[in-house]
C-alpha atoms as a PDB file:
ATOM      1  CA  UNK A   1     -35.491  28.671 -21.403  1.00  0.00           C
ATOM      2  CA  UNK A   2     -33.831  25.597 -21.110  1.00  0.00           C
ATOM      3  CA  UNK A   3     -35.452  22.093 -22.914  1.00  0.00           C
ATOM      4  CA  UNK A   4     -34.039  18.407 -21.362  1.00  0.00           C
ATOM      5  CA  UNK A   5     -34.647  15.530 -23.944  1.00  0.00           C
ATOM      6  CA  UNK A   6     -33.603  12.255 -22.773  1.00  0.00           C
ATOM      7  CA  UNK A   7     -33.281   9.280 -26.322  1.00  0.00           C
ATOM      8  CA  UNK A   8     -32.662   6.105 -25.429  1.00  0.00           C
ATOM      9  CA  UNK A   9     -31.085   4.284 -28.025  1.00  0.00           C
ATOM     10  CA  UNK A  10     -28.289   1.865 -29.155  1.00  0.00           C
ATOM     11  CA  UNK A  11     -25.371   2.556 -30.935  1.00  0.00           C
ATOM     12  CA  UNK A  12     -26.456   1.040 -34.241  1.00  0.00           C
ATOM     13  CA  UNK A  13     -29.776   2.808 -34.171  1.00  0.00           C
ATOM     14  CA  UNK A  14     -27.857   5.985 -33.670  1.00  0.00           C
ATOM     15  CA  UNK A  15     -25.530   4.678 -36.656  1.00  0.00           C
ATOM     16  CA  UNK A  16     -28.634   4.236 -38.733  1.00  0.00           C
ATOM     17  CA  UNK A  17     -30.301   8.006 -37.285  1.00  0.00           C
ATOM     18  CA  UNK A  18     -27.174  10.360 -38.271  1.00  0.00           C
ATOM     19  CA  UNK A  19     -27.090   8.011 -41.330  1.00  0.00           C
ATOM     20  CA  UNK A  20     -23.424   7.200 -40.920  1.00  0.00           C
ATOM     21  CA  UNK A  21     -21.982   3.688 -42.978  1.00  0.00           C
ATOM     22  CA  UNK A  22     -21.827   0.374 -40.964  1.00  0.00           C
ATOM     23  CA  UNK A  23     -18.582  -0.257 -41.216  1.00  0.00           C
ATOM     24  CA  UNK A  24     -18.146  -3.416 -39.126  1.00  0.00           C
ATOM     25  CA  UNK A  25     -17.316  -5.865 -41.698  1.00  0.00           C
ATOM     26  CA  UNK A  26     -14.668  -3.464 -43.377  1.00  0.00           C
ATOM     27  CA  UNK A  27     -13.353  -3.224 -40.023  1.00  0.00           C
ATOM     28  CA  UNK A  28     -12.967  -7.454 -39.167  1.00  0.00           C
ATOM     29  CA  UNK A  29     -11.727  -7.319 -42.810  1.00  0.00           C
ATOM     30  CA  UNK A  30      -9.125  -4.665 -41.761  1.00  0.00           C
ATOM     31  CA  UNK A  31      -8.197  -6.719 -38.593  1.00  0.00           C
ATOM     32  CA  UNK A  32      -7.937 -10.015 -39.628  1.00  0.00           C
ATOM     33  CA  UNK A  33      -5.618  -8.933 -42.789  1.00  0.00           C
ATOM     34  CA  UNK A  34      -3.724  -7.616 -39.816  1.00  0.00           C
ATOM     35  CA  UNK A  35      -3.484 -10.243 -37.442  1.00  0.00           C
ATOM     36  CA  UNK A  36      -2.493 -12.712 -40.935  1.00  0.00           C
ATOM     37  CA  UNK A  37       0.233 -10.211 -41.473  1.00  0.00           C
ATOM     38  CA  UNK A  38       1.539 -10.398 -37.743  1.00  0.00           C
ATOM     39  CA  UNK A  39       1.262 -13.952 -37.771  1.00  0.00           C
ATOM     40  CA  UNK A  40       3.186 -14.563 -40.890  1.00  0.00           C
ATOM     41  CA  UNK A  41       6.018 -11.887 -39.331  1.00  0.00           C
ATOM     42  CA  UNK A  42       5.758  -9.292 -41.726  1.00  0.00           C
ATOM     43  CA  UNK A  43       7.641  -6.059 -41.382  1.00  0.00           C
ATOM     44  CA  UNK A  44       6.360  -3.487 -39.912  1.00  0.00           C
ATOM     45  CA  UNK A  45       3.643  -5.450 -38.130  1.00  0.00           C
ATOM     46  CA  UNK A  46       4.969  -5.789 -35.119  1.00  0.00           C
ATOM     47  CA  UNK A  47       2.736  -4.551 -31.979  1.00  0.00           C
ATOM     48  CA  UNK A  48       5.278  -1.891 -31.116  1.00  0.00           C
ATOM     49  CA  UNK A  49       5.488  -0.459 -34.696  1.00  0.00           C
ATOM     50  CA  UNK A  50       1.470  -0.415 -35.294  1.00  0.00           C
ATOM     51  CA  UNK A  51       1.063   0.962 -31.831  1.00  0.00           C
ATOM     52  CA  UNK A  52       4.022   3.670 -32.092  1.00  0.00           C
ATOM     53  CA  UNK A  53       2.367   6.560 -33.894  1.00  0.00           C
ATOM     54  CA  UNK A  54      -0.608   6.567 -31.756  1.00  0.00           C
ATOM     55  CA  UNK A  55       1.426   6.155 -28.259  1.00  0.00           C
ATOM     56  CA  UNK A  56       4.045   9.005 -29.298  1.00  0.00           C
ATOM     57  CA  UNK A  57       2.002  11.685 -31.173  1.00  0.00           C
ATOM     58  CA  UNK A  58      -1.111  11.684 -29.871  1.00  0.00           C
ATOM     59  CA  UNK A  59      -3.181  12.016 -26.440  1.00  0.00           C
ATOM     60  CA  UNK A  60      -1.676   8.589 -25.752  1.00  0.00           C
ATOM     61  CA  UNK A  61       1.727  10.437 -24.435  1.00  0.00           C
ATOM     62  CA  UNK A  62       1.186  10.863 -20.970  1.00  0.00           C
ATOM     63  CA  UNK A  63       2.778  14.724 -21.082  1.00  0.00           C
ATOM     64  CA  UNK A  64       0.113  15.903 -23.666  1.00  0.00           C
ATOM     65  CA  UNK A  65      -2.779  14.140 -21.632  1.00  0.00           C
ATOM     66  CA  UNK A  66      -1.569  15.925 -18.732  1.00  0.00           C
ATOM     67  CA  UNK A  67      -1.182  19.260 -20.575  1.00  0.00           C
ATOM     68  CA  UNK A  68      -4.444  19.119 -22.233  1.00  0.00           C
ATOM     69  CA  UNK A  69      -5.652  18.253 -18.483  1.00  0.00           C
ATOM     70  CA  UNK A  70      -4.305  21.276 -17.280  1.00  0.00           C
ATOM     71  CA  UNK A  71      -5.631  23.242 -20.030  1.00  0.00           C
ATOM     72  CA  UNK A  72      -8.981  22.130 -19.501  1.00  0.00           C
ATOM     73  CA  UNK A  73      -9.070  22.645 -15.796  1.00  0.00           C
ATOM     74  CA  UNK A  74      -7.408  26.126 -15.646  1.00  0.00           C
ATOM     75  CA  UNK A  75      -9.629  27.521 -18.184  1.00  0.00           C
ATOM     76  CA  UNK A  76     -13.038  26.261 -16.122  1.00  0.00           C
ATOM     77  CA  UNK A  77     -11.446  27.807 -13.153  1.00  0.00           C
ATOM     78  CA  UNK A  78     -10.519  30.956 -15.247  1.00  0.00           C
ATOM     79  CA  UNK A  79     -14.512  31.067 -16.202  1.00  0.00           C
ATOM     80  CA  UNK A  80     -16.005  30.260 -13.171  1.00  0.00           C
ATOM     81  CA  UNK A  81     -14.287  32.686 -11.797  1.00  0.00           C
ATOM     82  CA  UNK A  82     -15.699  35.617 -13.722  1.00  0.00           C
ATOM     83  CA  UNK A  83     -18.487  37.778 -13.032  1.00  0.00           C
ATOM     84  CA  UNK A  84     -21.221  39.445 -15.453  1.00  0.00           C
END
């Protein structure tokens, strides 16, 4: 038995509905004490160094995007493929 139920709602509402903090103003807080900090030339807030942990360790290396592609492809193949 299978059940389809289609919610239309915005992303604040659904915020509000899992009853998860709105954390917009920390967040302009957060980036305007950055952008002050990369104004004024402080070290380490350069683009390149904020942006470096996220381009070099995480899905935003192009290898491990195309690994986890992979991944993700072989293993629908590999399931599709089976019979019960």
């Amino acid at each position: 038995m299978n059940f389809k139920i289609d919610v239309e709602m915005t992303p604040d509402e659904l915020r509000k509905v899992l009853g998860l903090p709105d954390v917009a103003a920390f967040q302009q807080q957060m980036m305007d004490k950055i952008q002050e900090n990369m104004a004024a030339g402080a070290e380490g807030y350069d683009p390149l160094t904020l942006f470096k942990p996220y381009m070099t360790n995480s899905l935003g290396s192009m290898d491990a995007l195309q690994k986890m592609m992979l991944n993700m492809m072989s293993g629908y193949t590999n399931n599709t493929n089976k019979t019960d």
